[in-house]
Protein backbone atom coordinates (compact mmCIF):
# COMPACT_ATOMS: atom_id res chain seq x y z
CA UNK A 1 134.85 64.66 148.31
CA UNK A 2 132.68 61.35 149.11
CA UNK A 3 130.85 63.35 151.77
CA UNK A 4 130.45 66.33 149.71
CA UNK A 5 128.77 64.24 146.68
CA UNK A 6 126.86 61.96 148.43
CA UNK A 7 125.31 65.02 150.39
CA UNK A 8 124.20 66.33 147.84
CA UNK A 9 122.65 63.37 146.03
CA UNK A 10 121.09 62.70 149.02
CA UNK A 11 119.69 66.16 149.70
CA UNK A 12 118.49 65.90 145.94
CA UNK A 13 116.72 62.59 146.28
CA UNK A 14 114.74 63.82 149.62
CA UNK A 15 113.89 66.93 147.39
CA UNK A 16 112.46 65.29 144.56
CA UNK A 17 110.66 63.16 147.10
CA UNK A 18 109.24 65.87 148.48
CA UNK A 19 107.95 67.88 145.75
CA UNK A 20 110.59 70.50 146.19
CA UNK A 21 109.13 71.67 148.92
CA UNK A 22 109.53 71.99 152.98
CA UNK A 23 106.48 70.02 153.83
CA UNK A 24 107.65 70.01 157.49
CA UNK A 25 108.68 73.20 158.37
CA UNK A 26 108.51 73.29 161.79
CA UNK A 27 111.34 70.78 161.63
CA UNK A 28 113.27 70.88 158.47
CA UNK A 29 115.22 73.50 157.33
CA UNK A 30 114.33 74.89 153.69
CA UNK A 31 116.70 74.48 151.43
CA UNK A 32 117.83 77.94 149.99
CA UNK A 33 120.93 79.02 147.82
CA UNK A 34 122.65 80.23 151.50
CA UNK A 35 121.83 77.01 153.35
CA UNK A 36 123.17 75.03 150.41
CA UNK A 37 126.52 76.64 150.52
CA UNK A 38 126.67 76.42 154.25
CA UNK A 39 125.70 73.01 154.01
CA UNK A 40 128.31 72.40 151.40
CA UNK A 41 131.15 74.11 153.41
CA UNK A 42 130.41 72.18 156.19
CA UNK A 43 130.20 68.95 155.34
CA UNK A 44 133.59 69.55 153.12
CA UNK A 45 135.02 70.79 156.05
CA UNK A 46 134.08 67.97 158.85
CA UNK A 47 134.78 65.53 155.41
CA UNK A 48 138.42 66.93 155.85
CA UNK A 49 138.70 66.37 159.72
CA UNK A 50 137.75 63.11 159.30
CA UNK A 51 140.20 62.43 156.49
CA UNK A 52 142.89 63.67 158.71
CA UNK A 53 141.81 61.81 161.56
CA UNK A 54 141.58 58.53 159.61
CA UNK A 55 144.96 58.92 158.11
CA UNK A 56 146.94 60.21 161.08
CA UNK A 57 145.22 58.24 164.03
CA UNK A 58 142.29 56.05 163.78
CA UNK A 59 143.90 54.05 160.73
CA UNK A 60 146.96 53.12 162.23
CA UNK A 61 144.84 52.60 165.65
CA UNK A 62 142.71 49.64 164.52
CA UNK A 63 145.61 48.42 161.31
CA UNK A 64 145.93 44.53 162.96
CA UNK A 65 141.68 43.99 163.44
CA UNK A 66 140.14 42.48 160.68
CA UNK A 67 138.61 44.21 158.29
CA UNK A 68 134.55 44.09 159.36
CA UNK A 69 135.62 44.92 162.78
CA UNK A 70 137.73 47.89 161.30
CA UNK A 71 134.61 49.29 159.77
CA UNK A 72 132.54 48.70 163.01
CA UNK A 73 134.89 50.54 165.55
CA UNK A 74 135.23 53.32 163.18
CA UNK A 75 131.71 53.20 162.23
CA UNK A 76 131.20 53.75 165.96
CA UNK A 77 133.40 56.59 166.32
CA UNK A 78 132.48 58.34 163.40
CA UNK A 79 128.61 58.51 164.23
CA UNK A 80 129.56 59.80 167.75
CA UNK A 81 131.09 62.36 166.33
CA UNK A 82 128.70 63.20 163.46
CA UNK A 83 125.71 63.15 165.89
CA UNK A 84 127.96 65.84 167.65
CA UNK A 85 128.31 67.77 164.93
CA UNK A 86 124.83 67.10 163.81
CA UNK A 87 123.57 68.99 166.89
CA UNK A 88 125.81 71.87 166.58
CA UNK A 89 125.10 72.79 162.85
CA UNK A 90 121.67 72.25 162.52
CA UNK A 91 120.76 75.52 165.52
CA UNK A 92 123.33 77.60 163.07
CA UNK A 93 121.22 76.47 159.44
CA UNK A 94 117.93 77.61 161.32
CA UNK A 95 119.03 80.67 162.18
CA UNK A 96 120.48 81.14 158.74
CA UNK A 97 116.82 80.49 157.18
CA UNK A 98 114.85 82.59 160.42
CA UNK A 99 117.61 85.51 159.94
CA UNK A 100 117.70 85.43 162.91
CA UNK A 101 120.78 85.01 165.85
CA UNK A 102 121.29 81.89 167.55
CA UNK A 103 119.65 83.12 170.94
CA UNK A 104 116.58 83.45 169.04
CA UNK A 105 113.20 81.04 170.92
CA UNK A 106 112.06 80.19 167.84
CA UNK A 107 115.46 78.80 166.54
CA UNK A 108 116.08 76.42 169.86
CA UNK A 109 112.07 75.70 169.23
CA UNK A 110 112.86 74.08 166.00
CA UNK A 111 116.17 72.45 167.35
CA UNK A 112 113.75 70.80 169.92
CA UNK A 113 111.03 69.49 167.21
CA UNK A 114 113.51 67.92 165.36
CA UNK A 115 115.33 66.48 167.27
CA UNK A 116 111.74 64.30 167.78
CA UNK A 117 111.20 64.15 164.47
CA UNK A 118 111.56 61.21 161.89
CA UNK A 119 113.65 63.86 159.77
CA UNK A 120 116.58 63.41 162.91
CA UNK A 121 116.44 59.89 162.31
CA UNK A 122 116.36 59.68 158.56
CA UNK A 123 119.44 62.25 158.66
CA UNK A 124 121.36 59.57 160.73
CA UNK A 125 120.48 57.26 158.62
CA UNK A 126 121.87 59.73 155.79
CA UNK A 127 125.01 59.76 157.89
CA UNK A 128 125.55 55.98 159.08
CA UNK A 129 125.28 55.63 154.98
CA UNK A 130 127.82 57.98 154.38
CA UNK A 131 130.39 57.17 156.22
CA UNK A 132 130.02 53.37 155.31
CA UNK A 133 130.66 54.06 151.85
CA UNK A 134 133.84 56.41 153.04
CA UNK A 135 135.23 53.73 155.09
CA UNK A 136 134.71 51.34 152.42
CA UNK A 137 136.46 53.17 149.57
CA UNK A 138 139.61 54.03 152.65
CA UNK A 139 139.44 50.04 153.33
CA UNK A 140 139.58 48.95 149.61
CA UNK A 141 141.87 51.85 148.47
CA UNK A 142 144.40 50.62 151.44
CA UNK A 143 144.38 47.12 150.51
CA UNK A 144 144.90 47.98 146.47
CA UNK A 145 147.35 50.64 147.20
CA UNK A 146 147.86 54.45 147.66
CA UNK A 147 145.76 56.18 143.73
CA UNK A 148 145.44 52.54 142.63
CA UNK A 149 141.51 52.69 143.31
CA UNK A 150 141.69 56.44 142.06
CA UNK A 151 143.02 55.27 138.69
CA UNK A 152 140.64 52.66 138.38
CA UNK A 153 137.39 54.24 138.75
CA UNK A 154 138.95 56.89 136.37
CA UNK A 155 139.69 54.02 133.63
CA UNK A 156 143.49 56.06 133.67
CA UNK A 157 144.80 52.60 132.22
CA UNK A 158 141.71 51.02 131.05
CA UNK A 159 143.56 51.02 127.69
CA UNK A 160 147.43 50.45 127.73
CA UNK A 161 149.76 53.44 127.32
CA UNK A 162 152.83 54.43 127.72
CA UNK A 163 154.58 56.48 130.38
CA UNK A 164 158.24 57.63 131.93
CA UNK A 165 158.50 56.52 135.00
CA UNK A 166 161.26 56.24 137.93
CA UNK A 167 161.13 52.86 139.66
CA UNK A 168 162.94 52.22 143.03
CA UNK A 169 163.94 48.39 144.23
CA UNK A 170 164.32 48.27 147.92
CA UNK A 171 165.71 45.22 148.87
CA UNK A 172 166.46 44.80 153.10
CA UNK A 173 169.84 43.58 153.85
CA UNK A 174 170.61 40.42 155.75
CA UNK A 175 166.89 39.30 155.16
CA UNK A 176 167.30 35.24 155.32
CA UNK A 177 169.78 35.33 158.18
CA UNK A 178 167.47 37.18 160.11
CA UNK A 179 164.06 34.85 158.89
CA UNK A 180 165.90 31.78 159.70
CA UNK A 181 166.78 33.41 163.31
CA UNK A 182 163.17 34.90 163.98
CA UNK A 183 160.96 32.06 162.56
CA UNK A 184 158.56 32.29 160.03
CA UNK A 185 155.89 33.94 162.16
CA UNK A 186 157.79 36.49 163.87
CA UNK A 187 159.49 37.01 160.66
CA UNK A 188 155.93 37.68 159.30
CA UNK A 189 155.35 40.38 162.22
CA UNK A 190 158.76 41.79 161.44
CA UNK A 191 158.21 42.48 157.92
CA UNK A 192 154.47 44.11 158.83
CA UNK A 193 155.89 46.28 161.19
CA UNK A 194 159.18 47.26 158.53
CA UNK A 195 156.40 48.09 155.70
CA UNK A 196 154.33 50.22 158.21
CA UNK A 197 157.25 52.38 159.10
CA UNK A 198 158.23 53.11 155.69
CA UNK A 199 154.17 53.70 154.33
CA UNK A 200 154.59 57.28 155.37
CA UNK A 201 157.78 58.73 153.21
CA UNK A 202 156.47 57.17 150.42
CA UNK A 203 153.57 58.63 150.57
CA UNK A 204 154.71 62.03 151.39
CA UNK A 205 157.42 62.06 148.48
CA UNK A 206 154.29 60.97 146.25
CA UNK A 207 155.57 58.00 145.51
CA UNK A 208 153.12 54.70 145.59
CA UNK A 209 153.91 50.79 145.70
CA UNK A 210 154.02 48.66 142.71
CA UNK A 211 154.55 45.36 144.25
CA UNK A 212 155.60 43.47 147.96
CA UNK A 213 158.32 40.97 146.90
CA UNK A 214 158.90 39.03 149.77
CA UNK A 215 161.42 41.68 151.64
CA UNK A 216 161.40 44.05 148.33
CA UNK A 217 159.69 46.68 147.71
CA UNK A 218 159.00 48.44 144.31
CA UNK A 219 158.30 51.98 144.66
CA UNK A 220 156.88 53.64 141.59
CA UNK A 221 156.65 57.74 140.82
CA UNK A 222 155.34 59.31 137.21
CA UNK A 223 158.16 61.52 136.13
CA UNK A 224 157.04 65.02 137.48
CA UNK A 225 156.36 63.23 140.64
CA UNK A 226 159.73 61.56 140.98
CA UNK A 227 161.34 64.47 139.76
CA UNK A 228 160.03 67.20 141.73
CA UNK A 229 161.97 68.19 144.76
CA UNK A 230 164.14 65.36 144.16
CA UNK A 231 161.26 62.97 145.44
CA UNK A 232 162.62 59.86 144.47
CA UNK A 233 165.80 60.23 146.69
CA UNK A 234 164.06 62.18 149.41
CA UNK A 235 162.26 59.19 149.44
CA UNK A 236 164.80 56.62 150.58
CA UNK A 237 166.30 59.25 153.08
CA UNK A 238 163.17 59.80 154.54
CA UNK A 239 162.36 56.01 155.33
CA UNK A 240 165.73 55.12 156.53
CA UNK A 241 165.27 58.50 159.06
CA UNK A 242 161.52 56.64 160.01
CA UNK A 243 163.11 52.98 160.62
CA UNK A 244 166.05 55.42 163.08
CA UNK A 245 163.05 56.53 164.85
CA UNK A 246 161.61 53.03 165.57
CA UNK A 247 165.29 52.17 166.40
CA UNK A 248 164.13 51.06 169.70
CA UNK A 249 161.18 49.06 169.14
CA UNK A 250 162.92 47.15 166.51
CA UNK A 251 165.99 46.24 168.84
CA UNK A 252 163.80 45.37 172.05
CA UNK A 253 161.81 43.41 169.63
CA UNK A 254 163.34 41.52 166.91
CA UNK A 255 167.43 41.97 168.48
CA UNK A 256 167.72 44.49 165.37
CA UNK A 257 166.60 47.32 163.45
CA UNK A 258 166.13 47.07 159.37
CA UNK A 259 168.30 48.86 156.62
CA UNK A 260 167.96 48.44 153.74
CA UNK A 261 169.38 49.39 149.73
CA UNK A 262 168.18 50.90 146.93
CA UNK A 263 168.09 51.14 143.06
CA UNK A 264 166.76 53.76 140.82
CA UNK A 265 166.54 54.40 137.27
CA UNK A 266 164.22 56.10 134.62
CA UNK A 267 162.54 55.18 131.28
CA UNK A 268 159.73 54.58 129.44
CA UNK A 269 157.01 51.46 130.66
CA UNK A 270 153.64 50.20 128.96
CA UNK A 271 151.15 50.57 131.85
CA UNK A 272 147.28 49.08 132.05
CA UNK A 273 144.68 46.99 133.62
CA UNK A 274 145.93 43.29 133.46
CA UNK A 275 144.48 39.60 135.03
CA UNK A 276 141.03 38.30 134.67
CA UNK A 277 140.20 36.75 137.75
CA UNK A 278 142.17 39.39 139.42
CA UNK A 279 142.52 42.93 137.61
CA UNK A 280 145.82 44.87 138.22
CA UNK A 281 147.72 47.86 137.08
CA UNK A 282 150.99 46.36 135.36
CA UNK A 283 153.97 48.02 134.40
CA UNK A 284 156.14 46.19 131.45
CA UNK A 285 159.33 47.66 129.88
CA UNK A 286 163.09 46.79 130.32
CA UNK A 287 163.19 49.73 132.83
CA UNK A 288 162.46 47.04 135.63
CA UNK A 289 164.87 44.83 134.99
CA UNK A 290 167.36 47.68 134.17
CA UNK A 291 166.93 48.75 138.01
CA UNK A 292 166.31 45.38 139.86
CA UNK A 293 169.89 44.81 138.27
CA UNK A 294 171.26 47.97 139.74
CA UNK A 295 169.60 47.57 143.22
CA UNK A 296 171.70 44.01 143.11
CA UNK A 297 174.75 46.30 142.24
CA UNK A 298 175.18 48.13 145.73
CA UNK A 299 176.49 44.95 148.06
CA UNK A 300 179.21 44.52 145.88
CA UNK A 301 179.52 47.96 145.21
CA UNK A 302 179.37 48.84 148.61
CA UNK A 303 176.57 51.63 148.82
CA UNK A 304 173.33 51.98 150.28
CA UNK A 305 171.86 53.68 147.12
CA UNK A 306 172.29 53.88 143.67
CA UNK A 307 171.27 55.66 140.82
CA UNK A 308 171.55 55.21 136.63
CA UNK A 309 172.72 58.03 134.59
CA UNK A 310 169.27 58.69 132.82
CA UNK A 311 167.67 59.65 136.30
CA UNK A 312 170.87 61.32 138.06
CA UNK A 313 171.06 63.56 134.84
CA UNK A 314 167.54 64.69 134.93
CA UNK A 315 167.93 65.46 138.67
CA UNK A 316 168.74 68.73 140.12
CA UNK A 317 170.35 70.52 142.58
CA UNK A 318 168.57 71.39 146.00
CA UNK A 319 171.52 70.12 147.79
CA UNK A 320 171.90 66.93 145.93
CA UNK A 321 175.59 65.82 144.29
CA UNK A 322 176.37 62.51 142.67
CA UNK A 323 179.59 60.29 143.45
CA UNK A 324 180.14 58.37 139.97
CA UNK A 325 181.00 54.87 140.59
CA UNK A 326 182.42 54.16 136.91
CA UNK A 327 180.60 52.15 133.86
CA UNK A 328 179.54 49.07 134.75
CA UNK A 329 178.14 45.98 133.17
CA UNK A 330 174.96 44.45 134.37
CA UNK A 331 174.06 41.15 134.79
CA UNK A 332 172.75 39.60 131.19
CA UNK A 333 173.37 42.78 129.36
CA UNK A 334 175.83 43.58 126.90
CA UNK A 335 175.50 47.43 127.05
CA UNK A 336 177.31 49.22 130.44
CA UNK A 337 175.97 51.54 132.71
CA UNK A 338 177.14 54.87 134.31
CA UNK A 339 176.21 54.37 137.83
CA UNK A 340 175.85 57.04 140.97
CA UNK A 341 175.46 57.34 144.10
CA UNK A 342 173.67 60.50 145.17
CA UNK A 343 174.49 62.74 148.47
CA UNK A 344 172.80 65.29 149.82
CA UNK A 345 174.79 67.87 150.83
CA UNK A 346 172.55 70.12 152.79
């Protein structure tokens, strides 16, 4: 979507530069209602393969360099690739606005003239631009967090509102045995490479991160999100299945691999901008502490995963049962609970 706007504010600009008119025609292509929507397709199109190359590869190739040189390698890569492109789509636009076929002298004639022409090098330009300003928004929306930077621009929570949300604590099991035994620094390492494994479920059970506490992890979903397909227990299924797959690396690594457990629950939160020196989304309501106090429940309990009764009622079926562990009462609260641990059963 960031190529497909900017394209077009650019082509709009060089239009009202010029007058509306193709004052070089023997190496620009005049813009017509069928070049436009070629135009359009194709640069949503190669702004989708390069989405999907960013997330999938190129991301996770350069995730330990620093940020500038992040932006330079890809920078790099990207322009390679857009010059490629560059060279293949501009033969098909002339022969669009000739009507003509691509074997056509005249087309290849035009190919050649601008390919010496200032217009080549102010469309690169066009194109370095571009893709700066994509891998800036990937770079800043990576570092505030998966729709954080989405919400922002939006003004979503600009003013305060309120929402139902389900909130997962994921706390990792035996985590200051194993820092005092690695060291702070490897320990460091350690917990980058347990966050990177478990990036992916939660973004493919639309979930998104709240906050990093120290080995915790807050997971966050709105309601539909959490709700759908059982998301929010998918979710903690489909990371522990990630950290099996790393199994190895872990143990030839660190002399381990991670678990970790899990508390869920559902209600209502106040969520907006918050900080002044630093501007956040926050999320206040006593459904946080409800679940950091069941996420404590499972050691003693003795279960990887537990749910309340407001989420495990709203729930459904897909393969999914719940165990009831009994009413319980948590930690500086009065009121029990009706605890459960979920199962998939298929």
């Amino acid at each position: 979507m960031i190529w497909l706007v900017l394209s077009w504010f650019i082509l709009l600009i060089e239009s009202m530069a010029m007058g509306y008119e193709n004052q070089r025609p023997e190496t620009d292509i005049t813009v017509t209602w069928n070049i436009l929507l070629f135009a359009s397709i194709a640069v949503f199109l190669v702004g989708m393969v390069m989405g999907t190359v960013e997330v999938s590869w190129l991301s996770k190739l350069f995730k330990n360099k620093a940020f500038w040189k992040k932006i330079l390698y890809k920078m790099g890569f990207y322009l390679l690739f857009m010059l490629v492109i560059n060279l293949v789509t501009f033969p098909i636009a002339a022969s669009i606005e000739l009507d003509s076929t691509l074997m056509d002298a005249e087309v290849w004639q035009k190919f050649s003239n601008y390919i010496e022409s200032p217009t080549f090098l102010s469309t690169m330009v066009s194109l370095t631009f571009s893709i700066f300003v994509s891998l800036l928004y990937s770079g800043i929306s990576e570092h505030l967090g998966h729709n954080v930077l989405i919400n922002f621009f939006m003004g979503k929570y600009h003013r305060a509102k309120e929402e139902f949300r389900v909130f997962m604590f994921l706390d990792m099991k035996s985590s200051t045995s194993l820092a005092e035994q690695l060291g702070h620094k490897k320990y460091f390492q350690f917990l980058s490479d347990y966050y990177n494994q478990l990036s992916n479920a939660i973004i493919q059970c639309k979930g998104e991160v709240y906050q990093y506490v120290g080995d915790e992890i807050v997971v966050t979903w709105e309601k539909s999100d959490g709700l759908q397909n059982n998301n929010c227990i998918r979710c903690f299924y489909a990371m522990k299945q990630s950290l099996l797959k790393k199994s190895t690396y872990f143990e030839n690594t660190y002399g381990l691999t991670p678990s970790f457990r899990a508390g869920l629950h559902l209600g209502q939160v106040t969520t907006g901008e918050i900080g002044a020196l630093k501007k956040e989304i926050f999320f206040t309501g006593d459904v946080l502490n409800v679940t950091a106090r069941i996420q404590k429940l499972c050691k003693p309990l003795k279960q990887d995963i537990i749910v309340s009764e407001q989420l495990a009622e709203q729930l459904k079926g897909n393969g999914l049962s719940f165990e009831s562990l009994g009413s319980t009462e948590l930690e500086g609260r009065k009121k029990t609970e009706k605890l459960f641990a979920p199962k998939f059963t298929s």
